[in-house]
C-alpha atoms as a PDB file:
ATOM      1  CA  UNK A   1     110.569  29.124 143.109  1.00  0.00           C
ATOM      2  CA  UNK A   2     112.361  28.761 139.478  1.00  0.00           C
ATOM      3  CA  UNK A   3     113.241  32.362 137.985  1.00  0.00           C
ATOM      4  CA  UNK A   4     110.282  32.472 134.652  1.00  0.00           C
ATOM      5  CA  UNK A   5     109.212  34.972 132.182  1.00  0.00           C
ATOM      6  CA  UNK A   6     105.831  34.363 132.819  1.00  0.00           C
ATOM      7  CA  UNK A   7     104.989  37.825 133.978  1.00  0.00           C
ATOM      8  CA  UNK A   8     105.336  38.567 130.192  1.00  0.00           C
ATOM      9  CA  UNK A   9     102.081  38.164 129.957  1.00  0.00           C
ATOM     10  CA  UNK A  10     100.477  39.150 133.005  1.00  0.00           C
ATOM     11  CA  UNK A  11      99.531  42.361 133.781  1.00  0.00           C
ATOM     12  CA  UNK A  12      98.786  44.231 137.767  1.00  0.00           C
ATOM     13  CA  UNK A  13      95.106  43.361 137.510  1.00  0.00           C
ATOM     14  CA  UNK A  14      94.298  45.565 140.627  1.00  0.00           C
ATOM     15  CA  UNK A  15      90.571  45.582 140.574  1.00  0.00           C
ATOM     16  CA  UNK A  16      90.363  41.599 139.119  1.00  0.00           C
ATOM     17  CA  UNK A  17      92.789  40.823 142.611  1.00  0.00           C
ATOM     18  CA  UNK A  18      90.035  42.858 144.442  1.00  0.00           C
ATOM     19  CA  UNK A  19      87.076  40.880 143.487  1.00  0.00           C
ATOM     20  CA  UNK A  20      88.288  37.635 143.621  1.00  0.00           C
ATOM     21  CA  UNK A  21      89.993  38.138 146.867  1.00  0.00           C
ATOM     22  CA  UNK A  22      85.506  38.985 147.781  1.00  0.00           C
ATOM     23  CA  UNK A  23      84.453  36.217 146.467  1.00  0.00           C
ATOM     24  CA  UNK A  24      87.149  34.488 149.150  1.00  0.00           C
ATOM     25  CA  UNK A  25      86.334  36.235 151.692  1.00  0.00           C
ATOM     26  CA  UNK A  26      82.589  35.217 151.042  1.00  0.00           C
ATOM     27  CA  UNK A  27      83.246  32.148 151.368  1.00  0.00           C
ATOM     28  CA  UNK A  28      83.860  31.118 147.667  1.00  0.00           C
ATOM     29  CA  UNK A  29      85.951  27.725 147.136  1.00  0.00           C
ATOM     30  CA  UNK A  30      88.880  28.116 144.243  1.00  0.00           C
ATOM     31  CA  UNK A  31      86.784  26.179 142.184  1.00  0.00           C
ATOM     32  CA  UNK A  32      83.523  28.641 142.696  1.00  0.00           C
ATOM     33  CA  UNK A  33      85.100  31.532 141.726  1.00  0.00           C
ATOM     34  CA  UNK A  34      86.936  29.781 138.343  1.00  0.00           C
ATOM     35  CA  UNK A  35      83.225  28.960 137.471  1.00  0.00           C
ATOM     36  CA  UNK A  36      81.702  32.772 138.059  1.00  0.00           C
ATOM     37  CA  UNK A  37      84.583  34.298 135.916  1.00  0.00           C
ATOM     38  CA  UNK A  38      83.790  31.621 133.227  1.00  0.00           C
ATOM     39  CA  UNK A  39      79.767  32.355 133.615  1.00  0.00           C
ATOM     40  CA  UNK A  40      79.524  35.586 134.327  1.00  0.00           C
ATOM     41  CA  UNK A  41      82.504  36.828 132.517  1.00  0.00           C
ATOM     42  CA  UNK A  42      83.644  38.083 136.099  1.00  0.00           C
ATOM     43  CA  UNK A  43      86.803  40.265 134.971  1.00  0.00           C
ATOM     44  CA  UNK A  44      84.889  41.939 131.524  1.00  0.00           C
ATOM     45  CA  UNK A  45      87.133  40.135 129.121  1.00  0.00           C
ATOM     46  CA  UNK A  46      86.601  38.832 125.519  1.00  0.00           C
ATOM     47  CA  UNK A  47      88.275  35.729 125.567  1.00  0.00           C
ATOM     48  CA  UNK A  48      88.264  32.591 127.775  1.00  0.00           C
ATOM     49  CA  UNK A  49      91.957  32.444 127.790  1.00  0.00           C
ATOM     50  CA  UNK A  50      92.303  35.973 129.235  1.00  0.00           C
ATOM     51  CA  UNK A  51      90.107  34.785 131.929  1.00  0.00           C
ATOM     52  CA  UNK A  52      91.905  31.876 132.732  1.00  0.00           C
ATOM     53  CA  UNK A  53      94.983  34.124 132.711  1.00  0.00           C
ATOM     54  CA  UNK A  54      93.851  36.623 134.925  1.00  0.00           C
ATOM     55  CA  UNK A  55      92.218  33.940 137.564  1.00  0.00           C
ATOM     56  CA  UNK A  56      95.142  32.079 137.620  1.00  0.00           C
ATOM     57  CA  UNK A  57      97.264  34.923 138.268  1.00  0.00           C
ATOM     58  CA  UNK A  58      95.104  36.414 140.765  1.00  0.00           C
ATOM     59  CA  UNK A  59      94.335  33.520 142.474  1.00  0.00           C
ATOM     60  CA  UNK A  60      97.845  32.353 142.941  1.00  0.00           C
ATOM     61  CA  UNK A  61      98.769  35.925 143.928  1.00  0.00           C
ATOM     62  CA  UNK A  62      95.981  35.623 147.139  1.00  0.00           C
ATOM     63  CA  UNK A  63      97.412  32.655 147.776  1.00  0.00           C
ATOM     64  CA  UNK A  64     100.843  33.578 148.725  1.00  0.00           C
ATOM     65  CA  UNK A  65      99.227  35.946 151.022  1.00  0.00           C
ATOM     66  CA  UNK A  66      97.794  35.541 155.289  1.00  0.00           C
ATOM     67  CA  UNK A  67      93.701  35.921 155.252  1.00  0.00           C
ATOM     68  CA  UNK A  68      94.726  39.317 156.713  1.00  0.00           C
ATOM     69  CA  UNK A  69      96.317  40.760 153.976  1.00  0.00           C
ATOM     70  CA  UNK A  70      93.163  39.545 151.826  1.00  0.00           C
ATOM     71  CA  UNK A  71      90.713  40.876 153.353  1.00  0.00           C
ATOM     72  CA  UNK A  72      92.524  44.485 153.337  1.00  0.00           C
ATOM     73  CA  UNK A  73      93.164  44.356 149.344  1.00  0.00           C
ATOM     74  CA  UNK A  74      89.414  43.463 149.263  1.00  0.00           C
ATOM     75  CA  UNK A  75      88.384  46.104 151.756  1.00  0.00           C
ATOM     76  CA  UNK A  76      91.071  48.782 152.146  1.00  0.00           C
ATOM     77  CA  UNK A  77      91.685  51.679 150.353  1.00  0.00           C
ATOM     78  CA  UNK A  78      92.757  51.807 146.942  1.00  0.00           C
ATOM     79  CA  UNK A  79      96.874  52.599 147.687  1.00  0.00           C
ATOM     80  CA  UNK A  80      96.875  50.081 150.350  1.00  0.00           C
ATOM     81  CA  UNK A  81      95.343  47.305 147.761  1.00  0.00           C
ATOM     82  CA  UNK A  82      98.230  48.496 145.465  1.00  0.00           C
ATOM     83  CA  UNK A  83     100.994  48.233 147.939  1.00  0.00           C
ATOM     84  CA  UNK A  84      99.489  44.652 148.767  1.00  0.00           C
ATOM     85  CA  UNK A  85      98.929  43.241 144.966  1.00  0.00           C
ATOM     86  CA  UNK A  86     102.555  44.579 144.198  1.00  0.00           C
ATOM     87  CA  UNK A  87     103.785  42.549 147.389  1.00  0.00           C
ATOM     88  CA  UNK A  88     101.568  39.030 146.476  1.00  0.00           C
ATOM     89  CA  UNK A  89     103.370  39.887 142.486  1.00  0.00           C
ATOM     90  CA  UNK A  90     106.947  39.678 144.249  1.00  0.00           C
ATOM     91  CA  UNK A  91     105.879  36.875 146.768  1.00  0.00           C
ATOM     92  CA  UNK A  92     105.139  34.765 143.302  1.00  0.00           C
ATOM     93  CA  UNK A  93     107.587  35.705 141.545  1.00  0.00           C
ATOM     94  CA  UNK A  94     111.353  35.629 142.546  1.00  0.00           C
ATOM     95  CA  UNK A  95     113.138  37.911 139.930  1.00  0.00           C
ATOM     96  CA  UNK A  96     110.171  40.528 140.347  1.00  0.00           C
ATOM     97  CA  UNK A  97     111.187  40.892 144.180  1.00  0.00           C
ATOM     98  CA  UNK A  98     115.038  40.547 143.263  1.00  0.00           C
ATOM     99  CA  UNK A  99     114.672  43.295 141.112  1.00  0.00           C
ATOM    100  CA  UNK A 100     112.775  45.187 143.626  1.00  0.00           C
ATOM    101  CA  UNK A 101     115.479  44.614 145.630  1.00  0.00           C
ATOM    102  CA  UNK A 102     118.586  44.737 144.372  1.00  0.00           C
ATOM    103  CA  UNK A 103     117.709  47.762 141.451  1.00  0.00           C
ATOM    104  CA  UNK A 104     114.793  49.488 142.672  1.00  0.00           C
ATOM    105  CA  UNK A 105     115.789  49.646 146.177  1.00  0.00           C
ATOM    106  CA  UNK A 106     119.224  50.054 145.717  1.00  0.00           C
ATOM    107  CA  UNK A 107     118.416  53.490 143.543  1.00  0.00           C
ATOM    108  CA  UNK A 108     116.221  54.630 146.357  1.00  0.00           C
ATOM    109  CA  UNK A 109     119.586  53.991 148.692  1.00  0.00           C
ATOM    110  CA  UNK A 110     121.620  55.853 146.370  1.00  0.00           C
ATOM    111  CA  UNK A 111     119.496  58.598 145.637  1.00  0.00           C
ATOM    112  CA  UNK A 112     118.866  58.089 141.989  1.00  0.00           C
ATOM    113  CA  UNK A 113     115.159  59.086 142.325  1.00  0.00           C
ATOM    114  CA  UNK A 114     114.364  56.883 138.958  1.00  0.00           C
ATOM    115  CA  UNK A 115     114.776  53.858 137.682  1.00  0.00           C
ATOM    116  CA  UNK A 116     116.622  54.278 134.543  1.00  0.00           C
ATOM    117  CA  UNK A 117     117.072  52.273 131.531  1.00  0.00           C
ATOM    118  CA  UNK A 118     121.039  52.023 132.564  1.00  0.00           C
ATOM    119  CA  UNK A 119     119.417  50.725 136.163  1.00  0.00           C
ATOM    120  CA  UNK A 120     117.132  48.103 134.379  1.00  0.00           C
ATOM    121  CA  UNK A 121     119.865  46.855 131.816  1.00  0.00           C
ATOM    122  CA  UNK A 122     122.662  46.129 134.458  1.00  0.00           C
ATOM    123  CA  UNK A 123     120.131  44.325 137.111  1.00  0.00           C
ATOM    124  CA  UNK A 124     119.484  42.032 133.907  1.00  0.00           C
ATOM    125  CA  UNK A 125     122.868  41.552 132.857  1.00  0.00           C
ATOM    126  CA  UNK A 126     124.481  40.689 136.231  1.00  0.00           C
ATOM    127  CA  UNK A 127     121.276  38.249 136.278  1.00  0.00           C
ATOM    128  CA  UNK A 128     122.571  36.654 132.570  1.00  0.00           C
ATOM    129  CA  UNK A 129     125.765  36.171 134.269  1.00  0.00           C
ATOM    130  CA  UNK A 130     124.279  34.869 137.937  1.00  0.00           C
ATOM    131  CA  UNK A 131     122.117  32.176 136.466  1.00  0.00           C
ATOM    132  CA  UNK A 132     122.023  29.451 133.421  1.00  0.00           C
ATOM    133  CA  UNK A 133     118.413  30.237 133.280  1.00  0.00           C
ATOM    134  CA  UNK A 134     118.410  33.569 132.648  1.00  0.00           C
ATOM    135  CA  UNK A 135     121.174  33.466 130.534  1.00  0.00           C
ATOM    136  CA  UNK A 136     119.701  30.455 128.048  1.00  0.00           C
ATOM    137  CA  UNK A 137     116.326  33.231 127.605  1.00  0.00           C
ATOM    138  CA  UNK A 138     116.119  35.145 124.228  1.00  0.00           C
ATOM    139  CA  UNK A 139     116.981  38.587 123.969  1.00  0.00           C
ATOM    140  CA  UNK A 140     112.900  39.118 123.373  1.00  0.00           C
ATOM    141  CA  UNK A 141     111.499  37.365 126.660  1.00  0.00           C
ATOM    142  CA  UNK A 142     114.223  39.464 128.168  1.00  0.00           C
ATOM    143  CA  UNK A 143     112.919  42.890 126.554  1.00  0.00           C
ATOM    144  CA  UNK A 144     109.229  42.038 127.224  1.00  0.00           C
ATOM    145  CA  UNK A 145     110.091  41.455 131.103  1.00  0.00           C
ATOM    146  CA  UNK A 146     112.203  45.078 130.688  1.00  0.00           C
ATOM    147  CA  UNK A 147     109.389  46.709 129.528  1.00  0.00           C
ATOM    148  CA  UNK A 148     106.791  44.671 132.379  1.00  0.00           C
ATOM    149  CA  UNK A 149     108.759  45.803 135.300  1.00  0.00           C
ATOM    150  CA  UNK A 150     108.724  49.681 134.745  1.00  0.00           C
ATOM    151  CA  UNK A 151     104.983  48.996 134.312  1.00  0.00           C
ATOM    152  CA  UNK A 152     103.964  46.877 136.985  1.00  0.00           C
ATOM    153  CA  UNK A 153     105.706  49.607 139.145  1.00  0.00           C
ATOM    154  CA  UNK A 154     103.581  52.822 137.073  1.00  0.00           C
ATOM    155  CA  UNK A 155     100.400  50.651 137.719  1.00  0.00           C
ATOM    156  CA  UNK A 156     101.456  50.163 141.532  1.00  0.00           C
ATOM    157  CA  UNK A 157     101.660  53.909 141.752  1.00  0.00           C
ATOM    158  CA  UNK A 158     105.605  53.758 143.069  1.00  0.00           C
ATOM    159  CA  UNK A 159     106.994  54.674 139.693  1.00  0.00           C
ATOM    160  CA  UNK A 160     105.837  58.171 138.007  1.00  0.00           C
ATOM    161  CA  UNK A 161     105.489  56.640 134.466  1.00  0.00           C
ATOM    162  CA  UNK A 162     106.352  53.620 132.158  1.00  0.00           C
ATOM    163  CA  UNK A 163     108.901  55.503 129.944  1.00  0.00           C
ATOM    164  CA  UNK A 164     111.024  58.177 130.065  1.00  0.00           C
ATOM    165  CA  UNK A 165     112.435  59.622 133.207  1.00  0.00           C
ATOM    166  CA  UNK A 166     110.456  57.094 135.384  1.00  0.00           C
ATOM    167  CA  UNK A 167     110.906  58.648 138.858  1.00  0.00           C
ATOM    168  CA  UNK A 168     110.491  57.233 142.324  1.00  0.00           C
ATOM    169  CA  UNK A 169     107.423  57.533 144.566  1.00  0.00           C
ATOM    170  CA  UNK A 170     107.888  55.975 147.378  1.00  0.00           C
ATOM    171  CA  UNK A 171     104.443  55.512 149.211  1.00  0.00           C
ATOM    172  CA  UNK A 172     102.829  56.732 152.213  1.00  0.00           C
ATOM    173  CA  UNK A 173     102.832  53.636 154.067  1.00  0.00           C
ATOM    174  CA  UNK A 174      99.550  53.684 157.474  1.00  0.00           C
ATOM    175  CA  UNK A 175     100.831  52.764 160.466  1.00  0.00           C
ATOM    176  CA  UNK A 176      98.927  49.611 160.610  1.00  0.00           C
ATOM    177  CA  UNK A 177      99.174  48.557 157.129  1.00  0.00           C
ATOM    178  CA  UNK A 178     102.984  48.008 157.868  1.00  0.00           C
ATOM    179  CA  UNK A 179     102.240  46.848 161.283  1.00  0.00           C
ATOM    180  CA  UNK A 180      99.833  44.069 159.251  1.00  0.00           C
ATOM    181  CA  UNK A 181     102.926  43.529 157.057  1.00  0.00           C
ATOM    182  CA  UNK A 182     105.319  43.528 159.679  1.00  0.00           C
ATOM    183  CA  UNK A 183     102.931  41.080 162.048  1.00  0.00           C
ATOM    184  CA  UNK A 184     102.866  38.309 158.480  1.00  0.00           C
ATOM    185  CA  UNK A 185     106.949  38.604 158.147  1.00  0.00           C
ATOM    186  CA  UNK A 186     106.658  40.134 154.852  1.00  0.00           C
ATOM    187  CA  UNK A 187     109.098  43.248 156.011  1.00  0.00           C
ATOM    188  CA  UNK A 188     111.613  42.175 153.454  1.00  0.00           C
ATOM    189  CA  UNK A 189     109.026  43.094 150.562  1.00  0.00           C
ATOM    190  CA  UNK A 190     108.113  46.215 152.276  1.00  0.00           C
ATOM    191  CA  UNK A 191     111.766  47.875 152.324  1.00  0.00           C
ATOM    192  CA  UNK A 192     112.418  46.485 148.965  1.00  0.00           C
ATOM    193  CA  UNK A 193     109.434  49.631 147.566  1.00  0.00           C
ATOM    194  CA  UNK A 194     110.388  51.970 150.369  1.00  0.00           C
ATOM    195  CA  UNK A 195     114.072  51.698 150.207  1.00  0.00           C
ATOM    196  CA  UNK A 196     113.973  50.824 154.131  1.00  0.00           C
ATOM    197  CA  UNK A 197     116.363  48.812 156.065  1.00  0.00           C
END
């Protein structure tokens, strides 16, 4: 995967990742379900493009994850769908999860407790500096991506708000929701919310 700004203009889109992951489970092709969100105005928006934004996002997100995984943001409770959507986010998208990573994690290690504006602003400056790509981006795509994270974090329910102090809260995590994790090899995008080894 190519580092992109297209999270820009995506949002968490919890409960639209919950119903179309149904409709898969059901039995729905790819093609089905980009039908019923046209028809039926499946997600409750007021534009065709927003639809085709949100399936595509949502859709691509499922993809990246096992059936497993699936079936428990369709069926599980509502913090274990959030943990699972935030995972499928960094799975499709590679600065998300290095951010996770490298910032987010790495203040849990130290024992920041938030993630600051100083913490955002260096991660994205060491990335200018890492990679051509990031570095040819205009200051704006950059700001709109500082101002995602932070809020793809709130909506996950790991951060305590979009603004301000923004402190940790690093989830309860059931047993078997990380052995599910754990038995798909996706352990790397559990530490990087919990701060884990």
């Amino acid at each position: 995967m190519e580092y992109s700004t297209a999270m820009t203009c995506q949002m968490f889109w919890l409960n639209e990742t919950r119903k179309t992951a149904e409709l898969l489970l059901a039995g729905n092709t790819k093609s089905e379900i980009k039908e019923l969100a046209f028809q039926e105005n499946l997600f409750q928006v007021r534009t065709k493009e927003r639809t085709r934004r949100i399936f595509g996002a949502t859709i691509r997100r499922l993809e990246n994850l096992p059936d497993e995984l699936i079936d428990a943001i369709a069926k599980g409770d509502i913090e274990t769908g959030k943990l699972l959507v935030l995972i499928s986010i960094m799975k499709t998208d590679v600065l998300f999860f290095e951010f996770m990573r490298e910032a987010y994690r790495l203040a849990i290690i130290l024992g920041e407790k938030r993630v600051t504006d100083r913490v955002v602003n260096t991660f994205f400056n060491a990335k200018k500096t890492q990679s051509d790509i990031i570095a040819g981006w205009s200051e704006e795509s950059i700001g709109r991506l500082k101002q995602c994270y932070p809020k793809m974090l709130f909506e996950a329910g790991i951060l305590s708000s979009v603004t301000g102090e923004r402190n940790i809260k690093i989830p309860h995590i059931d047993y078997r929701v990380r052995k599910l994790i754990g038995d798909n090899q996706l352990t790397s995008y559990l530490n990087a919310i919990t701060g884990e080894e």
